[in-house]
PDBML (XML) file of the C-alpha atoms, coordinates in Angstrom:
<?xml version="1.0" encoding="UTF-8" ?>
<PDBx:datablock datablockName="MODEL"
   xmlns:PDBx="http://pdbml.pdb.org/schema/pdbx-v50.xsd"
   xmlns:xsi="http://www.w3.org/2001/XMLSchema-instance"
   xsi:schemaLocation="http://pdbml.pdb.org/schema/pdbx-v50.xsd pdbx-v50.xsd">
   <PDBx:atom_siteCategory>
      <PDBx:atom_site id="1">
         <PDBx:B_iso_or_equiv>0.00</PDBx:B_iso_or_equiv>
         <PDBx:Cartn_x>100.765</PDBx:Cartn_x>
         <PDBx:Cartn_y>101.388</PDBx:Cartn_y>
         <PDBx:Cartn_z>80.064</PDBx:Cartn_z>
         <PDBx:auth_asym_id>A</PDBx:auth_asym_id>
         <PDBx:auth_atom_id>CA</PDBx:auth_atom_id>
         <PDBx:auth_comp_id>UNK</PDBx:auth_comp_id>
         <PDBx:auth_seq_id>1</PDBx:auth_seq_id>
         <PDBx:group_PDB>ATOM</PDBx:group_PDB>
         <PDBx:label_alt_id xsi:nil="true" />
         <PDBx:label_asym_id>A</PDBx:label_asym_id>
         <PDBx:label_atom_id>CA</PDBx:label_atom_id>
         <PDBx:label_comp_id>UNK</PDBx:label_comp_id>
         <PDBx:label_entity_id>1</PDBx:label_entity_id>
         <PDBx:label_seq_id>1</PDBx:label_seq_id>
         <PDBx:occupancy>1.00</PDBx:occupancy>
         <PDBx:pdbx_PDB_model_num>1</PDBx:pdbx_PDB_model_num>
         <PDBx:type_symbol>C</PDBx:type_symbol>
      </PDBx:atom_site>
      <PDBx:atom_site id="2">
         <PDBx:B_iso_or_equiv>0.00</PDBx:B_iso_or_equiv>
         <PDBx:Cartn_x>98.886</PDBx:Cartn_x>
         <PDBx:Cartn_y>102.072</PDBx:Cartn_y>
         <PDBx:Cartn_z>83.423</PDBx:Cartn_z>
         <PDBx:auth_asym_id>A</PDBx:auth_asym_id>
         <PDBx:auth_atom_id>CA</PDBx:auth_atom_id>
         <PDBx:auth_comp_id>UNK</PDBx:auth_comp_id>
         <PDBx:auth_seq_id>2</PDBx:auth_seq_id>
         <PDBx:group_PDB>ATOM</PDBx:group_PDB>
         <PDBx:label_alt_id xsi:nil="true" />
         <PDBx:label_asym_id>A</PDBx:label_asym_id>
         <PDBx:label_atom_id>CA</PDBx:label_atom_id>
         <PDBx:label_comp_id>UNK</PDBx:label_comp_id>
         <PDBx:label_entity_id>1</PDBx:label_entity_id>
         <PDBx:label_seq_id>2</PDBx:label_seq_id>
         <PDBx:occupancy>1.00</PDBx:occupancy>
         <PDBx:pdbx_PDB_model_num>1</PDBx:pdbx_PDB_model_num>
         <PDBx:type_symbol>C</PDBx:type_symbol>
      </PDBx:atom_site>
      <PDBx:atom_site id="3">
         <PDBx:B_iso_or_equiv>0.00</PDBx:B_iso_or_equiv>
         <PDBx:Cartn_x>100.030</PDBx:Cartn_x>
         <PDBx:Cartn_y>104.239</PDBx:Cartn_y>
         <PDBx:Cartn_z>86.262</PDBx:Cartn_z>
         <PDBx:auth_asym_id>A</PDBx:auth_asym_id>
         <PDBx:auth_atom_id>CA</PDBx:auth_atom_id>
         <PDBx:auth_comp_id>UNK</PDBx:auth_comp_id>
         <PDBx:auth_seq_id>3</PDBx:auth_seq_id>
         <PDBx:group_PDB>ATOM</PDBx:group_PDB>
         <PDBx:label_alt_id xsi:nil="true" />
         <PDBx:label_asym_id>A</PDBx:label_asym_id>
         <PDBx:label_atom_id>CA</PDBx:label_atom_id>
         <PDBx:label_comp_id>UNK</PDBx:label_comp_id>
         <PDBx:label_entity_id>1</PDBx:label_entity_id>
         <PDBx:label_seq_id>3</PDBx:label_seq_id>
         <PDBx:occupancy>1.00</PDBx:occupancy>
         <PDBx:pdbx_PDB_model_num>1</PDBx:pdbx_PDB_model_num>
         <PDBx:type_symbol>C</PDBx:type_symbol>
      </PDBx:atom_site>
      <PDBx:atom_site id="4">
         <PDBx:B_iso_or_equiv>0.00</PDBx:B_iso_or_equiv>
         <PDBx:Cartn_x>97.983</PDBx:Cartn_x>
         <PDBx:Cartn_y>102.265</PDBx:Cartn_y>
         <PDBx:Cartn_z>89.560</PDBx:Cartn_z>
         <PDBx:auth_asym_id>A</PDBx:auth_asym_id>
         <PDBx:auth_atom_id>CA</PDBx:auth_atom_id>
         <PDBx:auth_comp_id>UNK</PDBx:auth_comp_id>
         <PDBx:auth_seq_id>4</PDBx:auth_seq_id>
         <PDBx:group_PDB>ATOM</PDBx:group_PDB>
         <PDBx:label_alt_id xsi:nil="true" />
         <PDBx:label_asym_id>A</PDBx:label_asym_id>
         <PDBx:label_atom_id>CA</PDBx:label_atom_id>
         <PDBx:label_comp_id>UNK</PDBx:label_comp_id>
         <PDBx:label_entity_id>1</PDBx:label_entity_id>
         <PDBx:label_seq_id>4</PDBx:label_seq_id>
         <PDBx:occupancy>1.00</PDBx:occupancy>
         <PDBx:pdbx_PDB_model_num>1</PDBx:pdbx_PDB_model_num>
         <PDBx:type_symbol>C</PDBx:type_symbol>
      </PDBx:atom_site>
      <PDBx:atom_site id="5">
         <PDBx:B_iso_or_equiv>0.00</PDBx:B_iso_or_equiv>
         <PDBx:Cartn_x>97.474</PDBx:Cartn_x>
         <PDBx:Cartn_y>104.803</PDBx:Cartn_y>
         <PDBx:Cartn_z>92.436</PDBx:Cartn_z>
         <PDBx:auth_asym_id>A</PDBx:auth_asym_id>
         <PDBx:auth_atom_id>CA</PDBx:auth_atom_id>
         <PDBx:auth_comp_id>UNK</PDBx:auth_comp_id>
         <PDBx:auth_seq_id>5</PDBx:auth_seq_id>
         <PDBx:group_PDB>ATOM</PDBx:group_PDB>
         <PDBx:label_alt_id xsi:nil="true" />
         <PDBx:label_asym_id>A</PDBx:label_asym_id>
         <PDBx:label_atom_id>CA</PDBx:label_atom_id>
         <PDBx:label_comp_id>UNK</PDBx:label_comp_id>
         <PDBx:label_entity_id>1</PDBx:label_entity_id>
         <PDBx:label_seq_id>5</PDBx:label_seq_id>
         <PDBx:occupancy>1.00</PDBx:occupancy>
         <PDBx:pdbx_PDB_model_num>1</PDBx:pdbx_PDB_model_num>
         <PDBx:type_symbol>C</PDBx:type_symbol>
      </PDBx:atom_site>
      <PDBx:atom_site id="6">
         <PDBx:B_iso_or_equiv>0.00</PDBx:B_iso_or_equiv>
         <PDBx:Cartn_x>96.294</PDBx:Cartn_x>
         <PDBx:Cartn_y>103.879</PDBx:Cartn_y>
         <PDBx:Cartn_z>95.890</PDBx:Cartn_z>
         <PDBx:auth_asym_id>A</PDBx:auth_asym_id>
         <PDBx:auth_atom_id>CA</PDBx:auth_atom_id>
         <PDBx:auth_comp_id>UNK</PDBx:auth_comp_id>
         <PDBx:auth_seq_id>6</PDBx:auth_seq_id>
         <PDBx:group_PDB>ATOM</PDBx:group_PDB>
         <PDBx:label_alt_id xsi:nil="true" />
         <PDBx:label_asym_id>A</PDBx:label_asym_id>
         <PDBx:label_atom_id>CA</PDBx:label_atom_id>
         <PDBx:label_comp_id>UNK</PDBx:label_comp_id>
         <PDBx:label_entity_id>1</PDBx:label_entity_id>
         <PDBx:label_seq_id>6</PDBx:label_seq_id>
         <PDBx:occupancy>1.00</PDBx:occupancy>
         <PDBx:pdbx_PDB_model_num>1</PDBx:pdbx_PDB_model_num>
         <PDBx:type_symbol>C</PDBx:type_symbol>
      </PDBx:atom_site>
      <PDBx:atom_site id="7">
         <PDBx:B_iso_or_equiv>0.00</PDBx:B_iso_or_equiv>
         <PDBx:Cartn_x>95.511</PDBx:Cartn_x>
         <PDBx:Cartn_y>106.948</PDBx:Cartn_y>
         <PDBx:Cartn_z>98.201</PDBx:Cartn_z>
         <PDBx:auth_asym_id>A</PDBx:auth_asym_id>
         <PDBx:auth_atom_id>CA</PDBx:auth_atom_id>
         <PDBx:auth_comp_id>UNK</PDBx:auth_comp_id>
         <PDBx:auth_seq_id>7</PDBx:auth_seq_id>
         <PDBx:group_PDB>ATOM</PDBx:group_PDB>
         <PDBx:label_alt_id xsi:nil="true" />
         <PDBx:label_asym_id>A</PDBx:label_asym_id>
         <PDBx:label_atom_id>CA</PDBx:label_atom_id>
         <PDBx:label_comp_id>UNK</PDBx:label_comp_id>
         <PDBx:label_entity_id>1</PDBx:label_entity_id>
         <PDBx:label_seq_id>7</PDBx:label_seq_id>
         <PDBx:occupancy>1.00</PDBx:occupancy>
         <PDBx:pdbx_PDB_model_num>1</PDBx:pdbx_PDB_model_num>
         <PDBx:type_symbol>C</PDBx:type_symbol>
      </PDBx:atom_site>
      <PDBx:atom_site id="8">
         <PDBx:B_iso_or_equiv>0.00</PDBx:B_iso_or_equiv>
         <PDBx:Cartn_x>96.665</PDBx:Cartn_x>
         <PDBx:Cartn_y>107.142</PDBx:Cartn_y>
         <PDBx:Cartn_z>101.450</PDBx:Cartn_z>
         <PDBx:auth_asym_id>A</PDBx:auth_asym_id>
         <PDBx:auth_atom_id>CA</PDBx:auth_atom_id>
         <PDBx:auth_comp_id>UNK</PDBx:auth_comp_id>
         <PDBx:auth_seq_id>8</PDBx:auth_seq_id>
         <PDBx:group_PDB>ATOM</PDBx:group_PDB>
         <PDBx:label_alt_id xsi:nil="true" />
         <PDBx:label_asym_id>A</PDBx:label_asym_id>
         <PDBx:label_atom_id>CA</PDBx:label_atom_id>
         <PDBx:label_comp_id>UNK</PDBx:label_comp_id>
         <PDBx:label_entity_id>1</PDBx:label_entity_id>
         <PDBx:label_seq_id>8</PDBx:label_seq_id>
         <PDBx:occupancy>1.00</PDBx:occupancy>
         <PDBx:pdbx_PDB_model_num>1</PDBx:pdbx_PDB_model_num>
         <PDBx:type_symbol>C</PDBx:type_symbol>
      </PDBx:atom_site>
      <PDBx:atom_site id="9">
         <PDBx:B_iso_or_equiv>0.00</PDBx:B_iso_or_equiv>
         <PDBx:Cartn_x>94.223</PDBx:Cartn_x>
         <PDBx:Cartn_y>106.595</PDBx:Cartn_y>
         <PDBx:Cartn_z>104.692</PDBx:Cartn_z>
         <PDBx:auth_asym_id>A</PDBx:auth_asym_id>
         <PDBx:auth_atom_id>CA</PDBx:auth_atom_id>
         <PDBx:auth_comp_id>UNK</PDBx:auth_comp_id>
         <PDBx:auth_seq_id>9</PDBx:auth_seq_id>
         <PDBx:group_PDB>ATOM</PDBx:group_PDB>
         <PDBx:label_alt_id xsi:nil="true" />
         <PDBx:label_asym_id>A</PDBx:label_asym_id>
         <PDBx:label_atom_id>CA</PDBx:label_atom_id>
         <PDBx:label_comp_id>UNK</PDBx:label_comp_id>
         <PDBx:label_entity_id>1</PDBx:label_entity_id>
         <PDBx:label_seq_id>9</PDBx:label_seq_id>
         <PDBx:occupancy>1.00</PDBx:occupancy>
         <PDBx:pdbx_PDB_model_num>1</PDBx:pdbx_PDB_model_num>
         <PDBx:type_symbol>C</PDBx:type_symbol>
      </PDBx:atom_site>
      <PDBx:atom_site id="10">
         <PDBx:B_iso_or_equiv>0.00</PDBx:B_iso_or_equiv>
         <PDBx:Cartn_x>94.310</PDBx:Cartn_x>
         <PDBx:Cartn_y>107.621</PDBx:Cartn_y>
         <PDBx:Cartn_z>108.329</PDBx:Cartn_z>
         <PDBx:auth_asym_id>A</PDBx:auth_asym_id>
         <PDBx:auth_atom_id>CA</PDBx:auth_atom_id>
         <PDBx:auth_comp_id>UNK</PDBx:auth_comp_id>
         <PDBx:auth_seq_id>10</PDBx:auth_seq_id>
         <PDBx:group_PDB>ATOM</PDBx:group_PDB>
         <PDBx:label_alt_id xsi:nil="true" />
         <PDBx:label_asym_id>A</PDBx:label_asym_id>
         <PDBx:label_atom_id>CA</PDBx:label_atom_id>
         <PDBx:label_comp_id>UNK</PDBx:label_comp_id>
         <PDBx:label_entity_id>1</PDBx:label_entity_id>
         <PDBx:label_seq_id>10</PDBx:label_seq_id>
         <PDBx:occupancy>1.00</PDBx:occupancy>
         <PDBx:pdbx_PDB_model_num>1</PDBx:pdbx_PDB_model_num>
         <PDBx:type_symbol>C</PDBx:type_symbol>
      </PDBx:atom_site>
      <PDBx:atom_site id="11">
         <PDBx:B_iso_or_equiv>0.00</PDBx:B_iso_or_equiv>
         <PDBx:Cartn_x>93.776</PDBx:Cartn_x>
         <PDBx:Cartn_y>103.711</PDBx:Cartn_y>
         <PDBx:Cartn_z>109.128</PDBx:Cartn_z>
         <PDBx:auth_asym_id>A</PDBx:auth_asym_id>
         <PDBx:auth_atom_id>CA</PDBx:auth_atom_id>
         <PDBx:auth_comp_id>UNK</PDBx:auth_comp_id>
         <PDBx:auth_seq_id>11</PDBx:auth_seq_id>
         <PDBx:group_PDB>ATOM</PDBx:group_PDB>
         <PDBx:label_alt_id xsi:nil="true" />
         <PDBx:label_asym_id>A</PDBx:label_asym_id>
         <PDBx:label_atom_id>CA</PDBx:label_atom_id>
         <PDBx:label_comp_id>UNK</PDBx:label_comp_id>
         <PDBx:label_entity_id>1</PDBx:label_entity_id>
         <PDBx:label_seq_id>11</PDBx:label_seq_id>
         <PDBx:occupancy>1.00</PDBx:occupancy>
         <PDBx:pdbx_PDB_model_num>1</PDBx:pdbx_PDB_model_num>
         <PDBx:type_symbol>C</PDBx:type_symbol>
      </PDBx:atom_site>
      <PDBx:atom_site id="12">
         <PDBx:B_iso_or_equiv>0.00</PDBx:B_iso_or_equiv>
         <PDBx:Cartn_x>96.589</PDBx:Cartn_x>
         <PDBx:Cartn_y>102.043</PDBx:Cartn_y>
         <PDBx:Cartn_z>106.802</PDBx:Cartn_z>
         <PDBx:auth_asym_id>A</PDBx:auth_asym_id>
         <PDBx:auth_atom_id>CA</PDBx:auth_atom_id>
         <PDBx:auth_comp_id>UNK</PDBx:auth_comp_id>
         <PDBx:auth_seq_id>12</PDBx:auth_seq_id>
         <PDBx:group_PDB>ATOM</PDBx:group_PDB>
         <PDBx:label_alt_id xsi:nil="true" />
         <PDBx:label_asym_id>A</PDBx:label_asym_id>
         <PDBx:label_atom_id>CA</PDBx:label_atom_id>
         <PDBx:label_comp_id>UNK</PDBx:label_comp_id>
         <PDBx:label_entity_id>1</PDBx:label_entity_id>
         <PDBx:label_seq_id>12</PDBx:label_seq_id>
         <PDBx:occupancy>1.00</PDBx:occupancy>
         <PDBx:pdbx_PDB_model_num>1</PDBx:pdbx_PDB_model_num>
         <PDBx:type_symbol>C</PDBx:type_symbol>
      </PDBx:atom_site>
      <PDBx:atom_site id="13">
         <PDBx:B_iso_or_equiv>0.00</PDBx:B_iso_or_equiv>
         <PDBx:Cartn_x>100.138</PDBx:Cartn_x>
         <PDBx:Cartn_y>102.857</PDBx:Cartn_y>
         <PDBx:Cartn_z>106.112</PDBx:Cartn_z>
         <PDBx:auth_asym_id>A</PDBx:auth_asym_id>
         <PDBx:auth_atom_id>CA</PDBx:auth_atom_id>
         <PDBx:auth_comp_id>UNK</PDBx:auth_comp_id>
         <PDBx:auth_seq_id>13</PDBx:auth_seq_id>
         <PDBx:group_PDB>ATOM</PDBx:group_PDB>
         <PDBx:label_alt_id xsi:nil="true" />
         <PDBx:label_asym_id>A</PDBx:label_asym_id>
         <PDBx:label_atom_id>CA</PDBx:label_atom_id>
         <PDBx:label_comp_id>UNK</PDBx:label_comp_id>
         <PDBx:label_entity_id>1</PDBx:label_entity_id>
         <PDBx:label_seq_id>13</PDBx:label_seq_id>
         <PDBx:occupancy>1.00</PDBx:occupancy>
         <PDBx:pdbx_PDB_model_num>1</PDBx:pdbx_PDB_model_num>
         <PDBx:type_symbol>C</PDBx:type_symbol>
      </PDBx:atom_site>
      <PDBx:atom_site id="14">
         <PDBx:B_iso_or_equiv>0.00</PDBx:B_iso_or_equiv>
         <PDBx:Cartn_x>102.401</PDBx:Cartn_x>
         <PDBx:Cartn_y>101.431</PDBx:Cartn_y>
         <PDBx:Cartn_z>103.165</PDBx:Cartn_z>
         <PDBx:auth_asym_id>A</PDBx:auth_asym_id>
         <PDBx:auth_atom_id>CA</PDBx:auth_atom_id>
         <PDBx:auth_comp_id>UNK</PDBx:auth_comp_id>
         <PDBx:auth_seq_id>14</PDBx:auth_seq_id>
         <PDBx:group_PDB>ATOM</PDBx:group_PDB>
         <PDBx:label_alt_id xsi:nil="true" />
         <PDBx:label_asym_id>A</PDBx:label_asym_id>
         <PDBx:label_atom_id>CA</PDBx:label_atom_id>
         <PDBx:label_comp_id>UNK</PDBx:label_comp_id>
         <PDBx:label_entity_id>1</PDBx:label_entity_id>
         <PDBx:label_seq_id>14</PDBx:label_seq_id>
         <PDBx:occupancy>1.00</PDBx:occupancy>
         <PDBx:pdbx_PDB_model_num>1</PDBx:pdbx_PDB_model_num>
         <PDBx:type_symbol>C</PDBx:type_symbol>
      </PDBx:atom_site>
      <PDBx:atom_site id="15">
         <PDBx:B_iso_or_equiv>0.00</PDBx:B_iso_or_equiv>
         <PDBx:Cartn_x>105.000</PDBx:Cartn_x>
         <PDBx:Cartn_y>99.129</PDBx:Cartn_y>
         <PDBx:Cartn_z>104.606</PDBx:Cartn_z>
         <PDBx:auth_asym_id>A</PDBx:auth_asym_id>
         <PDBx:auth_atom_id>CA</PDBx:auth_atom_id>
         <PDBx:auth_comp_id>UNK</PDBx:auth_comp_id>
         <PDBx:auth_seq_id>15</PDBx:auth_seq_id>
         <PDBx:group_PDB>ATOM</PDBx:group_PDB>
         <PDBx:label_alt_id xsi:nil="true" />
         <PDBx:label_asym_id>A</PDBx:label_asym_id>
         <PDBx:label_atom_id>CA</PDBx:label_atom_id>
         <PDBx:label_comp_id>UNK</PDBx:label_comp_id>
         <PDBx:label_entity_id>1</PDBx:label_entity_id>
         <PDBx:label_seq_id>15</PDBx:label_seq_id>
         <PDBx:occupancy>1.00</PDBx:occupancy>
         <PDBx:pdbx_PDB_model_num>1</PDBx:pdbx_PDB_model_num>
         <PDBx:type_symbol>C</PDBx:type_symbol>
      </PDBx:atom_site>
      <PDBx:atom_site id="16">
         <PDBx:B_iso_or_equiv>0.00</PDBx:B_iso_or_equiv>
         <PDBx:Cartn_x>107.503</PDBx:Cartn_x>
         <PDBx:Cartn_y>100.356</PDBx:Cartn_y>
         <PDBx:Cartn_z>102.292</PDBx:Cartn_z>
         <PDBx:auth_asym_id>A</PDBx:auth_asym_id>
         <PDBx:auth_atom_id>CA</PDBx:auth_atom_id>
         <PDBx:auth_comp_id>UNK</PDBx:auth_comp_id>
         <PDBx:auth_seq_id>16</PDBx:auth_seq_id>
         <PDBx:group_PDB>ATOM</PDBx:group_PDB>
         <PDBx:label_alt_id xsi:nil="true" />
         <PDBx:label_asym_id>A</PDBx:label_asym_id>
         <PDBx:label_atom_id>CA</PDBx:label_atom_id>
         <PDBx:label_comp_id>UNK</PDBx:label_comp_id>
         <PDBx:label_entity_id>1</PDBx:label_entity_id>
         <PDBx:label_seq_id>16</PDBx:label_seq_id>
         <PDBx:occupancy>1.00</PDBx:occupancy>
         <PDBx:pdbx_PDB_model_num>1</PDBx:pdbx_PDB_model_num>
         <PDBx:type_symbol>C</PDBx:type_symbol>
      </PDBx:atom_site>
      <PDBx:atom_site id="17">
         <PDBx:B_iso_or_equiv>0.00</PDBx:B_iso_or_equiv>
         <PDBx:Cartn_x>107.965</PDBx:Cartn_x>
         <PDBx:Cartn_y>103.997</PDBx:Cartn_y>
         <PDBx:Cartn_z>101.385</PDBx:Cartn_z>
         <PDBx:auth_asym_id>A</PDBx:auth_asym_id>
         <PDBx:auth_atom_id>CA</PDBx:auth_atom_id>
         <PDBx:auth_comp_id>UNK</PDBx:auth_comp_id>
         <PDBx:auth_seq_id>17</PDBx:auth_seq_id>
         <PDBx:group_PDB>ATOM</PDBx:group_PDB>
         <PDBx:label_alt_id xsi:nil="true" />
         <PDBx:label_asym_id>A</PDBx:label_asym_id>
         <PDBx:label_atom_id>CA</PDBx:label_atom_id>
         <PDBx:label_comp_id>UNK</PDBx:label_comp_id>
         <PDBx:label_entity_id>1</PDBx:label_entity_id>
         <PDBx:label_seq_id>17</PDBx:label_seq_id>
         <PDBx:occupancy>1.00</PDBx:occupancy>
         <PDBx:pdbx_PDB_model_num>1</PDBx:pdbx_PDB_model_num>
         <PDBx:type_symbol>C</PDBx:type_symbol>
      </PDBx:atom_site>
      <PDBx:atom_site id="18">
         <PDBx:B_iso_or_equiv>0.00</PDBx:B_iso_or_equiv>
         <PDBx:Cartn_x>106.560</PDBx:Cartn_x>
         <PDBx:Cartn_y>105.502</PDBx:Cartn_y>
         <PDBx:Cartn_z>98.100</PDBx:Cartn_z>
         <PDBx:auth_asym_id>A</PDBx:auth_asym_id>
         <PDBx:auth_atom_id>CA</PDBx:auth_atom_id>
         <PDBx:auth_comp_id>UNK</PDBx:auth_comp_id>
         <PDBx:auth_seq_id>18</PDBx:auth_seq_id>
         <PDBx:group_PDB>ATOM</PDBx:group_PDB>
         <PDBx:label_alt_id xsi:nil="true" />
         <PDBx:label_asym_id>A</PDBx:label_asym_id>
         <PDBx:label_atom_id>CA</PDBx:label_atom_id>
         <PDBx:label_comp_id>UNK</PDBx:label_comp_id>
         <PDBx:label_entity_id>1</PDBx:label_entity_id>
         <PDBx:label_seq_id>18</PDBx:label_seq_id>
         <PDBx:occupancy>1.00</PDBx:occupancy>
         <PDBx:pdbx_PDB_model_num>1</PDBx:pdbx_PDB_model_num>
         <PDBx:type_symbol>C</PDBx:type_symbol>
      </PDBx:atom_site>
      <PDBx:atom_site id="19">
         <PDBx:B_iso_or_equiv>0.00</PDBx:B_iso_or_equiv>
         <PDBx:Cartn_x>104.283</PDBx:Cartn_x>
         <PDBx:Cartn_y>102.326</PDBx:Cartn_y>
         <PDBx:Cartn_z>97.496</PDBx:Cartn_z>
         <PDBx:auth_asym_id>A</PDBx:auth_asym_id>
         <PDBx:auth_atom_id>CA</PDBx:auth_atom_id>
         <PDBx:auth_comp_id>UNK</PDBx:auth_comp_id>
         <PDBx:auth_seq_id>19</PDBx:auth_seq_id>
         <PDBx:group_PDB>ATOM</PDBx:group_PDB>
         <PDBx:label_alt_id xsi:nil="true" />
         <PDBx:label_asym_id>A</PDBx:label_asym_id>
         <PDBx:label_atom_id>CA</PDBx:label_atom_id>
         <PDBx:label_comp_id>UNK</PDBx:label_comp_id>
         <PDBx:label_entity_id>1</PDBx:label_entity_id>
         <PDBx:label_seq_id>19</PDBx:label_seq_id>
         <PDBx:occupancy>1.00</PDBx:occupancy>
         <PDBx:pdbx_PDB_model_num>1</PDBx:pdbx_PDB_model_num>
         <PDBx:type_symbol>C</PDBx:type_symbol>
      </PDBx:atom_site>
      <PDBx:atom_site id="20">
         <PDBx:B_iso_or_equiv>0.00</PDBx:B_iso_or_equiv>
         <PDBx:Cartn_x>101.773</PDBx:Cartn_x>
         <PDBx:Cartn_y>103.880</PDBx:Cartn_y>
         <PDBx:Cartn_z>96.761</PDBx:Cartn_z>
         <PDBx:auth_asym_id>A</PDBx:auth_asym_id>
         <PDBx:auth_atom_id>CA</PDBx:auth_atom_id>
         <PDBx:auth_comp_id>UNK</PDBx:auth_comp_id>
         <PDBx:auth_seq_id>20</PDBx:auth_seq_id>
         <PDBx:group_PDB>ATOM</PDBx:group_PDB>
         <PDBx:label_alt_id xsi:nil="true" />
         <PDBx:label_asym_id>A</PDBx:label_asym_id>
         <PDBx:label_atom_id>CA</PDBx:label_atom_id>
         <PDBx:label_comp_id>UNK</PDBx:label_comp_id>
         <PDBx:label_entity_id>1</PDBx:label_entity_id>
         <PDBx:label_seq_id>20</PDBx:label_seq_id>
         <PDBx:occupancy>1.00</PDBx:occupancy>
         <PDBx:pdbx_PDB_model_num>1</PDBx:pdbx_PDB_model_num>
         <PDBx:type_symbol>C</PDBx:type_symbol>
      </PDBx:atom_site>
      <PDBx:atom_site id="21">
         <PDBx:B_iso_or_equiv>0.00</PDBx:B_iso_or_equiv>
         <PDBx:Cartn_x>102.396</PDBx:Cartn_x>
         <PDBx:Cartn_y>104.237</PDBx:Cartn_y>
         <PDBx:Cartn_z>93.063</PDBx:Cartn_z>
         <PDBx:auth_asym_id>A</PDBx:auth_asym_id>
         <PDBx:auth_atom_id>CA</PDBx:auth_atom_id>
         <PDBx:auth_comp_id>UNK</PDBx:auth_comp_id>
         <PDBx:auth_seq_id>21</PDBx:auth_seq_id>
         <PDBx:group_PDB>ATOM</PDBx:group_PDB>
         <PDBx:label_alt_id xsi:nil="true" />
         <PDBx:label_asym_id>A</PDBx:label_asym_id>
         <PDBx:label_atom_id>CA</PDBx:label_atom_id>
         <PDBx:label_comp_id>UNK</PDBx:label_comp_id>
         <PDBx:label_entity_id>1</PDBx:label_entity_id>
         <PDBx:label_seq_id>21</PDBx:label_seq_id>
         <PDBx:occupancy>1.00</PDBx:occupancy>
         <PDBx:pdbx_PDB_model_num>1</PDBx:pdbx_PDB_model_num>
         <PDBx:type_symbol>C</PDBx:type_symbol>
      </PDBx:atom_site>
      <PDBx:atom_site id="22">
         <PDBx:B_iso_or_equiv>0.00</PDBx:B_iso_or_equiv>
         <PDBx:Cartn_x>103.157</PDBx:Cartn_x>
         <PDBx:Cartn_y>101.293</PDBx:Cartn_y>
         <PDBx:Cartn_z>90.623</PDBx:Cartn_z>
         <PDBx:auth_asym_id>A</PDBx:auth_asym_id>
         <PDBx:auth_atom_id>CA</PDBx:auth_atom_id>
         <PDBx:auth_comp_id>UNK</PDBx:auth_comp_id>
         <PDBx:auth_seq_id>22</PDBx:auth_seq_id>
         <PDBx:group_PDB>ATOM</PDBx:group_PDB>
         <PDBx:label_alt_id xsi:nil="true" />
         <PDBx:label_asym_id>A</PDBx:label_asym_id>
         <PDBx:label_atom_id>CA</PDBx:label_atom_id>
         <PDBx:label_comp_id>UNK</PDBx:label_comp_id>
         <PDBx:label_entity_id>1</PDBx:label_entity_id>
         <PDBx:label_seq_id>22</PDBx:label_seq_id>
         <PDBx:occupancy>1.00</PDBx:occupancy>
         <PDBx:pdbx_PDB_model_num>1</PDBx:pdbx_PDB_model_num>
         <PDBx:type_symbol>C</PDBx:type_symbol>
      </PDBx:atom_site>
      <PDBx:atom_site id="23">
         <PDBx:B_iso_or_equiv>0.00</PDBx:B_iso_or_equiv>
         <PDBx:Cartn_x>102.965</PDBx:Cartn_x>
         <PDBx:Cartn_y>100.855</PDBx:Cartn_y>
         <PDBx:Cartn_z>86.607</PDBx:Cartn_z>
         <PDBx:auth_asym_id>A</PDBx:auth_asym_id>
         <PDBx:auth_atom_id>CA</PDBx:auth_atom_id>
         <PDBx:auth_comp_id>UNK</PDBx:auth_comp_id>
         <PDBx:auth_seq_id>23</PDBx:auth_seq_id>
         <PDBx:group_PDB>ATOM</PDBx:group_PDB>
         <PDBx:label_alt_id xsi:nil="true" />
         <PDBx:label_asym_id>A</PDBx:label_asym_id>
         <PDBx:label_atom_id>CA</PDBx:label_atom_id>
         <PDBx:label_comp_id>UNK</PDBx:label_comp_id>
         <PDBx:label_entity_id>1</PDBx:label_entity_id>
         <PDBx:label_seq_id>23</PDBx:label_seq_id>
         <PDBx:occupancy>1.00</PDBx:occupancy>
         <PDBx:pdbx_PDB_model_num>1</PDBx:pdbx_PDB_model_num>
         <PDBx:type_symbol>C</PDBx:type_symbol>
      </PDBx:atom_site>
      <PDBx:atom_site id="24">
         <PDBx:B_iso_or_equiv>0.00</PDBx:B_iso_or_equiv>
         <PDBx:Cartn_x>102.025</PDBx:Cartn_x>
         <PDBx:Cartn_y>97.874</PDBx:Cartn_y>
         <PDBx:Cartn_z>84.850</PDBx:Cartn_z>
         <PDBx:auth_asym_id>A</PDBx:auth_asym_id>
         <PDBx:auth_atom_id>CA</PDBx:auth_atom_id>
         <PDBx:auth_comp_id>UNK</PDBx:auth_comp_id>
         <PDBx:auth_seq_id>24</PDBx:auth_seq_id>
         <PDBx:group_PDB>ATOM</PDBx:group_PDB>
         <PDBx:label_alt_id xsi:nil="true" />
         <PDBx:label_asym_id>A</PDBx:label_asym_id>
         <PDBx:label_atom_id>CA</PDBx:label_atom_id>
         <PDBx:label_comp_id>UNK</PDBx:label_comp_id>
         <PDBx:label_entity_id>1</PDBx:label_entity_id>
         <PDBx:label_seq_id>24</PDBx:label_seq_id>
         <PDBx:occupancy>1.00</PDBx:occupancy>
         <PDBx:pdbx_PDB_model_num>1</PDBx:pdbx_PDB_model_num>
         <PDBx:type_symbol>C</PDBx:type_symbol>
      </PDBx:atom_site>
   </PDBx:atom_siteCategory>
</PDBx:datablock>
């Protein structure tokens, strides 16, 4: 069971909030 982080950038933002987390 894997938590999947992306960090957050000054050049990108998530098009929905809290995406930046997901577990597979």
């Amino acid at each position: 069971k894997v938590e999947v982080t992306m960090d957050r950038a000054d050049w990108f933002a998530f098009i929905e909030p809290n995406q930046s987390r997901r577990t597979v």
